[in-house]
C-alpha atoms as a PDB file:
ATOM      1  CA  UNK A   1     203.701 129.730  63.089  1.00  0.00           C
ATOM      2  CA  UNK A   2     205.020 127.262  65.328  1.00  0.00           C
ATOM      3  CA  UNK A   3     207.707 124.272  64.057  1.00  0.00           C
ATOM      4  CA  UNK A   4     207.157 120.536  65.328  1.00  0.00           C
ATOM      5  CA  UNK A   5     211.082 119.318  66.189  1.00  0.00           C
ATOM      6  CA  UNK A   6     210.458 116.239  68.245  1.00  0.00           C
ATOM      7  CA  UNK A   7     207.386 114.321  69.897  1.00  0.00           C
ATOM      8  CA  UNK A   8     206.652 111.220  71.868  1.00  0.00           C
ATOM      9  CA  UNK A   9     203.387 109.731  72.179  1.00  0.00           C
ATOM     10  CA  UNK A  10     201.983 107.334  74.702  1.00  0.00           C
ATOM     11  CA  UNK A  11     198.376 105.844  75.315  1.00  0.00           C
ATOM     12  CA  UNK A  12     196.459 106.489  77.579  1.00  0.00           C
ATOM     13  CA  UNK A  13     194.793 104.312  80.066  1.00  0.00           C
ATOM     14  CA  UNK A  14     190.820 103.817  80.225  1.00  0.00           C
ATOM     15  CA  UNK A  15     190.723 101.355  83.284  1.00  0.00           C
ATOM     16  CA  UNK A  16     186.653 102.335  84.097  1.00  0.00           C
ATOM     17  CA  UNK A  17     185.978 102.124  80.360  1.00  0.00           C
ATOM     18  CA  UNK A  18     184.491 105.432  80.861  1.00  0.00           C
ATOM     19  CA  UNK A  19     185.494 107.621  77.680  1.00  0.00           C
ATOM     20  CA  UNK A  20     184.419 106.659  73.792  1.00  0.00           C
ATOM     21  CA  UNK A  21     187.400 106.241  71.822  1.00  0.00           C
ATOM     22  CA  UNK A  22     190.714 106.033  72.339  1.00  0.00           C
ATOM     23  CA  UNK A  23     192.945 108.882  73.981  1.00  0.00           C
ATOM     24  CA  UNK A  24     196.719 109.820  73.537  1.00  0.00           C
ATOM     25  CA  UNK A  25     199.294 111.879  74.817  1.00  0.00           C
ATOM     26  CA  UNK A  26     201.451 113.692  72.560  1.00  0.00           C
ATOM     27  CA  UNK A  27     204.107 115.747  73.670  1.00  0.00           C
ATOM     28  CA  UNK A  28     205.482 117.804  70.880  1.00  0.00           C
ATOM     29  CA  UNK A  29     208.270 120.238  71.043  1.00  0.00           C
ATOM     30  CA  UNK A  30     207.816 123.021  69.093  1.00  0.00           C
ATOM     31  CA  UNK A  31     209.900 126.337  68.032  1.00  0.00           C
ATOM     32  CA  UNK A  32     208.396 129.783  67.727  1.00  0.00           C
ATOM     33  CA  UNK A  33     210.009 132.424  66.016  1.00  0.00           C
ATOM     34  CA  UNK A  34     211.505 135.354  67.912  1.00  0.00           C
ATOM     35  CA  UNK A  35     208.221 137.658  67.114  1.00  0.00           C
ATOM     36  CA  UNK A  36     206.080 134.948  67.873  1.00  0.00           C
ATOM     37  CA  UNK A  37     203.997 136.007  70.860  1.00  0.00           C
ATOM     38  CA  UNK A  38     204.463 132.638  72.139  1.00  0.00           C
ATOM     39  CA  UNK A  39     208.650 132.643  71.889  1.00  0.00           C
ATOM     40  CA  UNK A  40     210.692 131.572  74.712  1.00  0.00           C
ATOM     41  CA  UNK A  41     214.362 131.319  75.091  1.00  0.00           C
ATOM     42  CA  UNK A  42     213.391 128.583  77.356  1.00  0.00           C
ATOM     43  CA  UNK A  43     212.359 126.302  74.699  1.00  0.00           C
ATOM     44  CA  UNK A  44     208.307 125.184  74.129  1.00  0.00           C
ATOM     45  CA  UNK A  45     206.327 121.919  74.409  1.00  0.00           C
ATOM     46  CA  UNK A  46     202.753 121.595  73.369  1.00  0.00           C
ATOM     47  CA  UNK A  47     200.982 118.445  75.708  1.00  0.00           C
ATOM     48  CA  UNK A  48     198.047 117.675  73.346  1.00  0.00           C
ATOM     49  CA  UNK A  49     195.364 114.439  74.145  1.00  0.00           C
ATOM     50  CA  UNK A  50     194.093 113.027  70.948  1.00  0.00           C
ATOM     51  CA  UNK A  51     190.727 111.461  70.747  1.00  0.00           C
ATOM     52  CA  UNK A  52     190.253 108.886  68.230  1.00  0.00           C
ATOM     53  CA  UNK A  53     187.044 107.246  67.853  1.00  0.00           C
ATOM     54  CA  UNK A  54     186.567 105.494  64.830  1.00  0.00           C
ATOM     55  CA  UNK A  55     186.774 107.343  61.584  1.00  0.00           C
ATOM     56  CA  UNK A  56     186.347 110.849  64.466  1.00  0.00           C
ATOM     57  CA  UNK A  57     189.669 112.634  65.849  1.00  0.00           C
ATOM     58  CA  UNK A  58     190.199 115.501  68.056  1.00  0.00           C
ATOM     59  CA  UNK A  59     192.012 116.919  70.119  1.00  0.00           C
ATOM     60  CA  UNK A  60     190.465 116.954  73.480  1.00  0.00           C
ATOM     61  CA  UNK A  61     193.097 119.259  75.217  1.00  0.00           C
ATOM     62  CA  UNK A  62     196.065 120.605  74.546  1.00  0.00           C
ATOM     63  CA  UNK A  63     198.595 123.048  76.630  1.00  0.00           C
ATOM     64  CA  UNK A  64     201.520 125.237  75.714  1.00  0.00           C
ATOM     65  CA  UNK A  65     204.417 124.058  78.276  1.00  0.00           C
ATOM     66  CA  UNK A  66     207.800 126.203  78.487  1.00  0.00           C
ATOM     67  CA  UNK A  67     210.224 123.369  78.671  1.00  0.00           C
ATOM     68  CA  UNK A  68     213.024 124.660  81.270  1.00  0.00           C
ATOM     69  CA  UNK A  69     209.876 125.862  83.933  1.00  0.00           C
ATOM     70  CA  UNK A  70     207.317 123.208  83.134  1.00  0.00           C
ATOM     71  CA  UNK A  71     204.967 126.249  83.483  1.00  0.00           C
ATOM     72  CA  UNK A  72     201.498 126.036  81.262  1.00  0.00           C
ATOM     73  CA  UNK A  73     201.720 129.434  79.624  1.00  0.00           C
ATOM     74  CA  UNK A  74     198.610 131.126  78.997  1.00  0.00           C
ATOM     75  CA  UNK A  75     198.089 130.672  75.642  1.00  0.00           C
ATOM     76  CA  UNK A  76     195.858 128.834  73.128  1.00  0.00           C
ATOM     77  CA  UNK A  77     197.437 127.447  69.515  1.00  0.00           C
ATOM     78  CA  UNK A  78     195.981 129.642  66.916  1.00  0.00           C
ATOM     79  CA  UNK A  79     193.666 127.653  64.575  1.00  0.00           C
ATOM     80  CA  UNK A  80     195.963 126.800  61.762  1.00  0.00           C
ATOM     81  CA  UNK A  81     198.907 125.913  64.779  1.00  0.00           C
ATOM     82  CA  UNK A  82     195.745 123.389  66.204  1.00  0.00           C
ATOM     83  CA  UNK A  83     195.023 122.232  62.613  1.00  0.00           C
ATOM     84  CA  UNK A  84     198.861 121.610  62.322  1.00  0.00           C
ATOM     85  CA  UNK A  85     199.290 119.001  66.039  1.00  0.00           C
ATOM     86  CA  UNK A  86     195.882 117.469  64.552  1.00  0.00           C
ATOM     87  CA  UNK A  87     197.614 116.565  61.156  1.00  0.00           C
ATOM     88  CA  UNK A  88     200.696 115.516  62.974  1.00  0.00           C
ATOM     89  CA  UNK A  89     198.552 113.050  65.574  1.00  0.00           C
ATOM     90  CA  UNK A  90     196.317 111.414  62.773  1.00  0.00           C
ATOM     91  CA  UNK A  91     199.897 110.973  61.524  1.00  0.00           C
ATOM     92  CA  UNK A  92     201.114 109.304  64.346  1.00  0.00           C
ATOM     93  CA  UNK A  93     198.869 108.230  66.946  1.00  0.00           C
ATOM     94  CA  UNK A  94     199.417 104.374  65.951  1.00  0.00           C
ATOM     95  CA  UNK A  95     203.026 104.790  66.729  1.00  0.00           C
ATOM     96  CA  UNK A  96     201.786 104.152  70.990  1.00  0.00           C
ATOM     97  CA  UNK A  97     201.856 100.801  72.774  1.00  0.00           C
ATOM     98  CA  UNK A  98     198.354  99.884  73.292  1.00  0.00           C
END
């Protein structure tokens, strides 16, 4: 199970008014424990975009980023992780300047 230990969260842009909704990009640091198959030493970032439309939310896309490498590891949050950066983005997606 991963730990949330920071975030920021921004808006994002529709210029062409093309998507329903509105989208946002979190970026979340999280911690893994050691046995975690997702661990680094390097330290982790999940990049999630939220989709909020109306009473509907989502998230639309999310990678798992090893913070000193910026490389996207290949790995997917297990459901409960997912369920977790959902909670924590209804939670907070109003913090972003619109």
């Amino acid at each position: 199970m991963i730990e949330i230990s920071s975030y920021s969260v921004q808006y994002i842009k529709d210029p062409f008014g093309i998507l329903t909704g509105k989208r946002y990009e979190f970026i979340i640091d999280i911690e893994a424990a050691e046995d975690d198959d997702i661990y680094s030493p390097k330290g982790l970032y999940v990049r999630a975009v939220f989709a909020k439309d109306g009473d509907q939310a989502k998230i639309a896309k999310h990678e798992i980023i090893e913070r000193e490498t910026e490389r996207i590891l290949d790995f997917e949050l297990e459901d409960e992780e997912e369920q977790l950066v959902l909670a924590f983005c209804l939670e907070h997606w109003h913090e972003a300047d619109e």
